[in-house]
N, C-alpha and C. Protein backbone atom coordinates (compact mmCIF):
# COMPACT_ATOMS: atom_id res chain seq x y z
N UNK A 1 140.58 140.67 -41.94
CA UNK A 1 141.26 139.63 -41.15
C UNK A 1 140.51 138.32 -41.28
N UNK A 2 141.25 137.11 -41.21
CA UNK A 2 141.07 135.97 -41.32
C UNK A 2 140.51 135.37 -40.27
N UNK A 3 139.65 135.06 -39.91
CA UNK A 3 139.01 133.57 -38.60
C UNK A 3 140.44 133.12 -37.90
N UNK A 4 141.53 132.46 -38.72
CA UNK A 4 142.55 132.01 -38.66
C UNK A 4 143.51 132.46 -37.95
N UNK A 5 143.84 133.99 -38.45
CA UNK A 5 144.53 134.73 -37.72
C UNK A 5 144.03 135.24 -35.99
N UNK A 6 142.76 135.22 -36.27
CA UNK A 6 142.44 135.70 -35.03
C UNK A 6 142.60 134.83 -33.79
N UNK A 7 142.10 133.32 -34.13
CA UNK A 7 142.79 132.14 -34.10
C UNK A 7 144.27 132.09 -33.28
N UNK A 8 145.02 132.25 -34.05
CA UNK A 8 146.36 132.49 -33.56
C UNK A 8 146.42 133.40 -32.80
N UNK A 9 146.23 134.82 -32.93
CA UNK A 9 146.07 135.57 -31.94
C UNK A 9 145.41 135.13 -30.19
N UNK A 10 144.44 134.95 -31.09
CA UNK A 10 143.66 133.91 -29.33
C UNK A 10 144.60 133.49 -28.36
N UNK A 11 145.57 132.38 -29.27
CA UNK A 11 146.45 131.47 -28.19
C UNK A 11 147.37 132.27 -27.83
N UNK A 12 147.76 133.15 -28.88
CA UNK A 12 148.89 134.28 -28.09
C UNK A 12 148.68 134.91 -26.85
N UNK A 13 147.54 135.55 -26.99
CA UNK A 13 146.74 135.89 -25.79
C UNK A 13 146.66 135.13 -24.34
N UNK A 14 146.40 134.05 -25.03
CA UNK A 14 146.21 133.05 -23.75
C UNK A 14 147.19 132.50 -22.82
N UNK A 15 148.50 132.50 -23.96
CA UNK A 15 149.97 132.40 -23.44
C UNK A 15 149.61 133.41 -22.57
N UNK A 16 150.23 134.67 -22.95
CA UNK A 16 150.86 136.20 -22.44
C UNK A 16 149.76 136.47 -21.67
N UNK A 17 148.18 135.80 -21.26
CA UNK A 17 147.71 136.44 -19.79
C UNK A 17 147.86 135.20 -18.40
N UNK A 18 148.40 134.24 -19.13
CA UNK A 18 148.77 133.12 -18.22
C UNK A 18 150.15 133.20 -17.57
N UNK A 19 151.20 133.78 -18.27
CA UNK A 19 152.15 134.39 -17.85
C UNK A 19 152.58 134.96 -17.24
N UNK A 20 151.74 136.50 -17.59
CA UNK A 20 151.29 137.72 -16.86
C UNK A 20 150.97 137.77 -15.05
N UNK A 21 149.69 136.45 -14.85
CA UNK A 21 149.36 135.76 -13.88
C UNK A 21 149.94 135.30 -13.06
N UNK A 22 150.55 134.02 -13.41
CA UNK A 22 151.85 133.89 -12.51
C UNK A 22 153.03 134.73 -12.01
N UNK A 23 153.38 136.09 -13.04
CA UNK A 23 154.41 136.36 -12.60
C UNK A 23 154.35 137.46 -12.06
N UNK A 24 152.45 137.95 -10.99
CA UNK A 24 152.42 138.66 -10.18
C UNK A 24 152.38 138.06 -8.83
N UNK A 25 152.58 138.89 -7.85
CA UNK A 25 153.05 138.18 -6.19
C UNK A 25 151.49 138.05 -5.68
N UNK A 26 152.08 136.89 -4.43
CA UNK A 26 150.77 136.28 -4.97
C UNK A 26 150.84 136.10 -3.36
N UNK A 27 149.66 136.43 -2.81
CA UNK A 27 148.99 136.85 -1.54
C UNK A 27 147.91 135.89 -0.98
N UNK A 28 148.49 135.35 0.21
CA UNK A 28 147.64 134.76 0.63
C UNK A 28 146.34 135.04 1.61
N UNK A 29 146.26 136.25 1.28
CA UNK A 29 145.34 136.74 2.54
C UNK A 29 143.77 135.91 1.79
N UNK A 30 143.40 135.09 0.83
CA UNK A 30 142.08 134.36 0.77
C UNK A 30 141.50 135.28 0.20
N UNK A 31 140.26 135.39 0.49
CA UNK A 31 138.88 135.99 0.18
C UNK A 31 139.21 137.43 0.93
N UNK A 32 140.00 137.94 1.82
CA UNK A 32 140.49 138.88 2.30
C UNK A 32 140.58 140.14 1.07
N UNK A 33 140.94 139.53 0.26
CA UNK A 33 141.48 140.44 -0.92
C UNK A 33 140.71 141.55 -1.56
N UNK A 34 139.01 140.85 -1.25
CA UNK A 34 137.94 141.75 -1.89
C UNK A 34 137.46 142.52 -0.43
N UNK A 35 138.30 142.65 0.54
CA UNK A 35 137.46 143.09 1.92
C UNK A 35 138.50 144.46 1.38
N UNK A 36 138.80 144.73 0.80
CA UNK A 36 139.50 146.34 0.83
C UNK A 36 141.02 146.21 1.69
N UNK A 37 142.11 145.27 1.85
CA UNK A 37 143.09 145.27 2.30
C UNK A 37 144.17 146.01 1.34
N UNK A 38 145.51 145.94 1.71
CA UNK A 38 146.26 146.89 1.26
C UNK A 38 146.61 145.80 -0.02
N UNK A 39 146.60 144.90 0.12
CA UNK A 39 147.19 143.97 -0.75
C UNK A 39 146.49 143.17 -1.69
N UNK A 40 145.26 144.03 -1.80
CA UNK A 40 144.50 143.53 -3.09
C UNK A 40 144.85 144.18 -4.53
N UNK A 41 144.39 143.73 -5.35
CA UNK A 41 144.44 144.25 -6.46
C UNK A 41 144.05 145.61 -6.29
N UNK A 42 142.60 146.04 -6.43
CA UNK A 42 141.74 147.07 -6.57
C UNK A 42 141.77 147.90 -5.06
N UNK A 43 142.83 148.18 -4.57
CA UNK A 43 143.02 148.39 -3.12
C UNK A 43 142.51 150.11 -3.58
N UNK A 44 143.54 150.87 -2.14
CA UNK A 44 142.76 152.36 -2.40
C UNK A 44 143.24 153.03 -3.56
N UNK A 45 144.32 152.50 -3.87
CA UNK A 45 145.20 153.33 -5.16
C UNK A 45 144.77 152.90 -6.30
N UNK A 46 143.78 151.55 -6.00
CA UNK A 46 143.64 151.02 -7.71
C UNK A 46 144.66 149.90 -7.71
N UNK A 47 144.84 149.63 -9.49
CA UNK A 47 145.97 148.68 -9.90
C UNK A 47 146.85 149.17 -10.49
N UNK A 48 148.12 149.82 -9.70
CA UNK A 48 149.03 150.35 -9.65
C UNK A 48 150.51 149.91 -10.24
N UNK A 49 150.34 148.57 -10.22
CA UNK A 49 151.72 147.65 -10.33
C UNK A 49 151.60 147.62 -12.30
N UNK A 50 152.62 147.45 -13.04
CA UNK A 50 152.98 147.46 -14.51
C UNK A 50 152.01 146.19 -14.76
N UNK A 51 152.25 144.85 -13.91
CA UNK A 51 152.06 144.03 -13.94
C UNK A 51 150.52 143.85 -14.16
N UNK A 52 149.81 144.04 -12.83
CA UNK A 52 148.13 144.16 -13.08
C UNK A 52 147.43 145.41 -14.48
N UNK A 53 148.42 146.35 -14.35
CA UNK A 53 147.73 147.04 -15.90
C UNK A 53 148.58 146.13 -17.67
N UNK A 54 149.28 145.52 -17.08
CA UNK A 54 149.18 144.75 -18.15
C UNK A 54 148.65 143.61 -17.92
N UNK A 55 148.40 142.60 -17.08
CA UNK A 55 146.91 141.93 -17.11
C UNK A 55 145.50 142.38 -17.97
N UNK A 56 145.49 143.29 -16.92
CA UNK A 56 144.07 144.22 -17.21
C UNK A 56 144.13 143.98 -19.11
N UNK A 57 145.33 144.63 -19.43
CA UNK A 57 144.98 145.24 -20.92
C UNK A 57 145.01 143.88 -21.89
N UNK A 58 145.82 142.72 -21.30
CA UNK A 58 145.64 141.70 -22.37
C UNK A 58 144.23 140.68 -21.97
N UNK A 59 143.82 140.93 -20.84
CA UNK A 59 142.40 140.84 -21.09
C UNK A 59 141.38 140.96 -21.24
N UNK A 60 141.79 142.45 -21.44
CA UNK A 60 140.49 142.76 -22.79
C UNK A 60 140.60 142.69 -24.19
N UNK A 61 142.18 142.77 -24.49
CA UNK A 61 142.13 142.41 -25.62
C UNK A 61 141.47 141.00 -26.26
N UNK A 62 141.75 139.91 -24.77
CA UNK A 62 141.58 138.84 -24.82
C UNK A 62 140.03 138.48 -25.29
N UNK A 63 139.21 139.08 -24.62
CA UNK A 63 137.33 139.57 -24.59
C UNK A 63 137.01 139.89 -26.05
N UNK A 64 137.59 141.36 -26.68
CA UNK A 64 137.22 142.02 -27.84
C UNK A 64 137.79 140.61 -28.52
N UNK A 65 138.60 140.11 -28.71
CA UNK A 65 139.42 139.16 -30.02
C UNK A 65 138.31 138.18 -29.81
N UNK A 66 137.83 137.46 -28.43
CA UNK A 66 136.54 136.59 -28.12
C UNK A 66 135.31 136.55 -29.62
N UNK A 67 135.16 138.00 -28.74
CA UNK A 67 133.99 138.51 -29.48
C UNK A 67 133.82 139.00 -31.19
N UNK A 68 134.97 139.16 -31.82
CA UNK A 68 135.41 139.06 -33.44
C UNK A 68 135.21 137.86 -34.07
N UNK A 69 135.83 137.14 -32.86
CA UNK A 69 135.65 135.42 -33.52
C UNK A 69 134.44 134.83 -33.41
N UNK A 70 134.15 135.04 -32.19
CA UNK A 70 132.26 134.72 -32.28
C UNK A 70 131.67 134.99 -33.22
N UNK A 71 132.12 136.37 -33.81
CA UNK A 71 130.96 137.14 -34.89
C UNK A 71 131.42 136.55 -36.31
N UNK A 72 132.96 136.51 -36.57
CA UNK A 72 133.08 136.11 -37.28
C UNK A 72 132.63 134.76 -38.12
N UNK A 73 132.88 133.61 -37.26
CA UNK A 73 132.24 132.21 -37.28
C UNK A 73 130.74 132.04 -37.19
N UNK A 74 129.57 133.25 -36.71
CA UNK A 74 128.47 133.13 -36.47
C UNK A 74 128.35 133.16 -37.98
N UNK A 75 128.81 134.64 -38.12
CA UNK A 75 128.49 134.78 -39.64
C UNK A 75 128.66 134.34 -40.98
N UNK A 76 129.67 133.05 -40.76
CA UNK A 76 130.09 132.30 -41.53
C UNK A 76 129.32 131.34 -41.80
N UNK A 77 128.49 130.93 -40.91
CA UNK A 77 127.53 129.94 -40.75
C UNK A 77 126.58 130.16 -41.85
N UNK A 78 126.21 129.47 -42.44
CA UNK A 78 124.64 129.74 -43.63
C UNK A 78 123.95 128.70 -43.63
N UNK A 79 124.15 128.06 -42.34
CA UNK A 79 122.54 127.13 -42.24
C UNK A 79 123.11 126.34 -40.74
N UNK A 80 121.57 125.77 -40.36
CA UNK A 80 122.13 125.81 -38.89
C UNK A 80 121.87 124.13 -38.60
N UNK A 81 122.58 124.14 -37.67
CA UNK A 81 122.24 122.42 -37.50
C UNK A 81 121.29 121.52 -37.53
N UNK A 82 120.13 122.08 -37.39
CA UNK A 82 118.62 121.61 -37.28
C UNK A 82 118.12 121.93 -38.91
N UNK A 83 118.57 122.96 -39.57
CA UNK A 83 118.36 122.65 -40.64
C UNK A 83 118.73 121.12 -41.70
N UNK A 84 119.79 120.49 -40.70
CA UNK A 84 120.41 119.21 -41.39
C UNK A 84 119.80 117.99 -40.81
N UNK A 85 119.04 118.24 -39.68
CA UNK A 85 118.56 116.95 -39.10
C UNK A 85 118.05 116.20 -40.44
N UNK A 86 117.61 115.40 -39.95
CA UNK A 86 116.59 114.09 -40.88
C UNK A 86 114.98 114.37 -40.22
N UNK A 87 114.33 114.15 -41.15
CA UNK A 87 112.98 114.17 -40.73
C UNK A 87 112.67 112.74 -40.49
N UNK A 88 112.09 112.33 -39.02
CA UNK A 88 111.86 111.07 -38.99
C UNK A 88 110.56 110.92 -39.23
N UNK A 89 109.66 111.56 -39.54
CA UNK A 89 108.34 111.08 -39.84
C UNK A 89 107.81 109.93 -40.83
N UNK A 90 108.67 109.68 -41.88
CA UNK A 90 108.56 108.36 -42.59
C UNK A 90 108.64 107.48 -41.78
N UNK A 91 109.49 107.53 -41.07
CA UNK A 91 109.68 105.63 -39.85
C UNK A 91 108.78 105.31 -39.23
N UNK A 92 108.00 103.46 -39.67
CA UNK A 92 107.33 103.71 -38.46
C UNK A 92 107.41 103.58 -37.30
N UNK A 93 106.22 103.74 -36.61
CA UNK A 93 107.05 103.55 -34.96
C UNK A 93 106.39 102.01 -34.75
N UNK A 94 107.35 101.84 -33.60
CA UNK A 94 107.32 100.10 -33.58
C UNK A 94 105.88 99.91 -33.16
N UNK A 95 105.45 98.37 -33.22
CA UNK A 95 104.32 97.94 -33.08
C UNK A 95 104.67 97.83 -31.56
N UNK A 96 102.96 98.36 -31.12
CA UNK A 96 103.07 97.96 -29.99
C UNK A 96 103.06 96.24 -29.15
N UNK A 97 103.26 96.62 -27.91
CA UNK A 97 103.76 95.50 -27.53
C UNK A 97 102.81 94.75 -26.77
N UNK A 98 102.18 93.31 -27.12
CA UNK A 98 101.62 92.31 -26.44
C UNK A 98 101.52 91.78 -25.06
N UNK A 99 100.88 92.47 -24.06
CA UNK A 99 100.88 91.97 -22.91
C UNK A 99 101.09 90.45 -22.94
N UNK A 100 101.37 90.24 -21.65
CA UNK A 100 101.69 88.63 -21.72
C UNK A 100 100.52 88.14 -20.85
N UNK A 101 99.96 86.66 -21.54
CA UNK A 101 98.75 86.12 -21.33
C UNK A 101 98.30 86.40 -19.45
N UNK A 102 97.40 86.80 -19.12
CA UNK A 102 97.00 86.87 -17.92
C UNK A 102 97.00 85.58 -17.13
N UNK A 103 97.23 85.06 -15.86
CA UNK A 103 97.10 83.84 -15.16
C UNK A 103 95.72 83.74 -14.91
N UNK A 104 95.34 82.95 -14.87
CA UNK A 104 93.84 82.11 -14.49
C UNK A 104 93.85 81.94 -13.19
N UNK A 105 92.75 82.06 -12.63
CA UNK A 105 92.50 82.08 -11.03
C UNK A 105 92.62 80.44 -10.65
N UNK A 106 92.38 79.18 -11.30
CA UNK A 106 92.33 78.29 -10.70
C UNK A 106 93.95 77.68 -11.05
N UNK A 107 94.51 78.45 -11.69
CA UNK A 107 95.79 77.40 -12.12
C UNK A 107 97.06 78.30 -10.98
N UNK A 108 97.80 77.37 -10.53
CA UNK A 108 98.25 77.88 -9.08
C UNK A 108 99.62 79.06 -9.50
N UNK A 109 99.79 80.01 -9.04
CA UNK A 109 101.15 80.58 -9.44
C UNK A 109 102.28 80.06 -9.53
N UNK A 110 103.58 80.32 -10.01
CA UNK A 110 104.76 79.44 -10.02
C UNK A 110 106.15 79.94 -9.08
């Protein structure tokens, strides 16, 4: 498989779990949701609804396809950015800089 394809796949993914998302019912009980109510996801039965196990499954597909492309593009790589810097050690560094003449005690400030 291609970088490319996987690529495409990605956004497919990204469609169909954004989708998925919205078009489960959607509960306002807050932060309630992780206290063990009936109307959480992960309640006593689990994730029961078609809807949350197809969530679930296009985001892991979503994760594994992540992680192909990571590997893929890592490994594509054959030299790394710091290998391309510039060496600045030829330049010099600027001359330092000339304090400015000190005032004299008898000549009055301005």
């Amino acid at each position: 498989m291609t970088a490319s394809f996987l690529l495409i796949v990605q956004i497919i993914l990204v469609v169909m779990i954004i989708i998925a998302v919205l078009l489960q019912k959607s509960s306002s009980i807050g932060l309630g949701a992780y206290s063990g109510s009936n109307d959480s996801v992960f309640g006593a039965k689990g994730p029961a609804s078609f809807l949350a196990k197809a969530t679930f499954t296009i985001g892991f597909l979503f994760v594994v396809n992540t992680i192909a492309l990571g590997y893929m593009y890592a490994s594509a790589a054959t030299e790394s950015v710091v290998d391309n810097m510039v060496e600045t050690t030829d330049v010099q560094a600027p001359s330092a800089v000339t304090p400015p003449p000190a005032q004299s005690e008898t000549t009055p400030p301005k």
